[in-house]
Protein backbone atom coordinates (compact mmCIF):
# COMPACT_ATOMS: atom_id res chain seq x y z
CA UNK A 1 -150.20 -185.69 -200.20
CA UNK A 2 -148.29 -188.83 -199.19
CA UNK A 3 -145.31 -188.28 -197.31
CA UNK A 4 -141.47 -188.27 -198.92
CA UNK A 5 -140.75 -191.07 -196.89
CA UNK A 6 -143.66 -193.42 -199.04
CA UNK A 7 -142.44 -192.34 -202.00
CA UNK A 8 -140.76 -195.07 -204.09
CA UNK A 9 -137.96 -192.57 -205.62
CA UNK A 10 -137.29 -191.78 -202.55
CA UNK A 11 -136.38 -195.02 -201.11
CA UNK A 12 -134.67 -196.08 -203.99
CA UNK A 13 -131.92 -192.78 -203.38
CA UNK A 14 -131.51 -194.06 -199.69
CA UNK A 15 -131.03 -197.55 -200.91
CA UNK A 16 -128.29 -196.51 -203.15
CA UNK A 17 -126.75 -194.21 -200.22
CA UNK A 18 -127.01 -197.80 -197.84
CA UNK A 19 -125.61 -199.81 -200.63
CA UNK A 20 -122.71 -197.07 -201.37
CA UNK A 21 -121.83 -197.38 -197.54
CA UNK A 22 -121.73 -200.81 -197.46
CA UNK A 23 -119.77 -200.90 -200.64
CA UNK A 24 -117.12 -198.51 -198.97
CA UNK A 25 -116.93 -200.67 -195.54
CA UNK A 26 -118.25 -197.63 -193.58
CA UNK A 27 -120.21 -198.02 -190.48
CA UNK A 28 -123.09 -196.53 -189.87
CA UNK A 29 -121.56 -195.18 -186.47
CA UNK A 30 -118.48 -193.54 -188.51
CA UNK A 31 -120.61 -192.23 -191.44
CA UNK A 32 -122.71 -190.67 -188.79
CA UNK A 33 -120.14 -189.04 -186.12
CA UNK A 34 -118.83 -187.22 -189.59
CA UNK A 35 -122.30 -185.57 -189.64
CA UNK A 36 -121.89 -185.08 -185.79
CA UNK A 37 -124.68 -187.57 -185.71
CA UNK A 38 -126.02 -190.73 -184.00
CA UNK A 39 -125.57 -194.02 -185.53
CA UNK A 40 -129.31 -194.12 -184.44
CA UNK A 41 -130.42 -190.99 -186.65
CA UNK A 42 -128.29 -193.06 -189.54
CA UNK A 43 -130.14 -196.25 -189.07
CA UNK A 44 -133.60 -194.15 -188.62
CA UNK A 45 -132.79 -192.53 -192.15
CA UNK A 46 -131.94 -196.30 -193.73
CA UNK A 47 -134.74 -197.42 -192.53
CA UNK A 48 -136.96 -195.25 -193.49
CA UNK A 49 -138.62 -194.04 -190.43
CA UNK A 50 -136.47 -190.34 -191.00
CA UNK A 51 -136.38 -187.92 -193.56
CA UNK A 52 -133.15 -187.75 -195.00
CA UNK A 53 -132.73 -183.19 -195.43
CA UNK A 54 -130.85 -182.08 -198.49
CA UNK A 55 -127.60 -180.67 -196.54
CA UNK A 56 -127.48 -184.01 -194.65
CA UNK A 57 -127.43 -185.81 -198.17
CA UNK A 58 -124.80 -183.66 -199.32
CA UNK A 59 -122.67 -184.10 -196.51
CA UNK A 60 -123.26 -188.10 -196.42
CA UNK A 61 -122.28 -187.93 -200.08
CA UNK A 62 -119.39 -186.06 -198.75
CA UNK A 63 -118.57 -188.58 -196.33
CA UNK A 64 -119.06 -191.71 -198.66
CA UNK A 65 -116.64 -190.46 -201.19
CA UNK A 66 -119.49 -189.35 -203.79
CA UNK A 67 -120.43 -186.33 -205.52
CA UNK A 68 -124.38 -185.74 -205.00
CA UNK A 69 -124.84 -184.80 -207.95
CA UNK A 70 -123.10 -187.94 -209.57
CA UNK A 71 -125.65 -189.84 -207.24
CA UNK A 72 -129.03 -187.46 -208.50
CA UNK A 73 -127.77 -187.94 -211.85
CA UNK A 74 -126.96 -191.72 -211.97
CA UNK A 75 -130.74 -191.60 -210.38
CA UNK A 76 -132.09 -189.88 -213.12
CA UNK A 77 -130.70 -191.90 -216.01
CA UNK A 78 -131.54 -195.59 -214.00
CA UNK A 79 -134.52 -197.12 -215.34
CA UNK A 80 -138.00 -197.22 -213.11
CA UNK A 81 -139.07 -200.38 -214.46
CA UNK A 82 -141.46 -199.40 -216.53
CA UNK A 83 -139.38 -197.85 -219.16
CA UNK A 84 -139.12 -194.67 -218.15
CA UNK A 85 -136.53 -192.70 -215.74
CA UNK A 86 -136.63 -191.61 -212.16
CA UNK A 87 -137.71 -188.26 -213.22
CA UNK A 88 -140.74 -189.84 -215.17
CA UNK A 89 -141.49 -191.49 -212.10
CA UNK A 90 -141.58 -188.73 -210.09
CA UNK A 91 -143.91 -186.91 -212.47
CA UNK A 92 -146.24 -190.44 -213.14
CA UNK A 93 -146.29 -190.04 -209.13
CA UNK A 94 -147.25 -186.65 -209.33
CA UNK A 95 -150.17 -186.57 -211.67
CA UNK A 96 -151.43 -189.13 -209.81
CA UNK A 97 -152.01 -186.81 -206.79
CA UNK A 98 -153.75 -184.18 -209.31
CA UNK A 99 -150.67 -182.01 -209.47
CA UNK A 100 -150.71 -180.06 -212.74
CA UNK A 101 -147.02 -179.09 -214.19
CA UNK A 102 -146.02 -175.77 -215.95
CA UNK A 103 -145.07 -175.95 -219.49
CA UNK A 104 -141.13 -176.79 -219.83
CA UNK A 105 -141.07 -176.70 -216.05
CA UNK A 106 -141.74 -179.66 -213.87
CA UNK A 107 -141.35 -179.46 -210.12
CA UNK A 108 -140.37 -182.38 -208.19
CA UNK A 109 -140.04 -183.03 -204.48
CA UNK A 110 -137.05 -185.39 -204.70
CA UNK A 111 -135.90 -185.16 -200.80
CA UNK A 112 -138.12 -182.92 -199.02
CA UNK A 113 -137.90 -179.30 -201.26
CA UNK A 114 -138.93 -178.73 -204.59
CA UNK A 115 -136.90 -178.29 -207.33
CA UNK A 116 -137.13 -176.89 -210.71
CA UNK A 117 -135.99 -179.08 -213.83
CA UNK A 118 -136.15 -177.29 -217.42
């Protein structure tokens, strides 16, 4: 399975975190001493070469000003660019690895964890 890091929904949620911080004028060295963090283990996550944990997300959120669910749902309703959502994506990404999906239930690894969407 390829790693959360590769996947492309995945690095379009930290580029909208990035972009959010630079919007706000935080630096990456205040954003992360809010976490109790390194500016390192912030620029590791931007970049890519870190996986970015669900409490960690929240509490970035937190410290940006943003809900995270305002930021998972204004993810969910932005176009992939290829007509469909980032919840089609997800699932296109999915099937593509052979993963079959229950009825009304699809399960999604959006930052590390699966979670269930009706």
């Amino acid at each position: 399975m390829v790693k959360t890091i590769y996947d492309p929904v995945y690095r379009r949620l930290i580029g909208r975190l990035k972009q959010i911080r630079h919007e706000k004028r935080i630096r990456q060295i205040d954003a992360a001493k809010q976490l109790h963090r390194t500016r390192k283990w912030l620029s590791k996550i931007e970049t890519h070469d870190l996986r970015l944990d669900v409490l960690c997300f929240v509490r970035l959120c937190k410290a940006y000003g943003i809900k995270a669910s305002r930021l998972i749902r204004e993810m969910e309703e932005e176009p992939s660019g290829d007509g469909g959502s980032f919840l089609d994506v997800t699932l296109k990404f999915g099937d593509k690895l052979g993963t079959t999906f229950a009825s009304k239930t699809a399960y999604f690894d959006i930052l590390g964890i699966f979670c269930s969407v009706s």
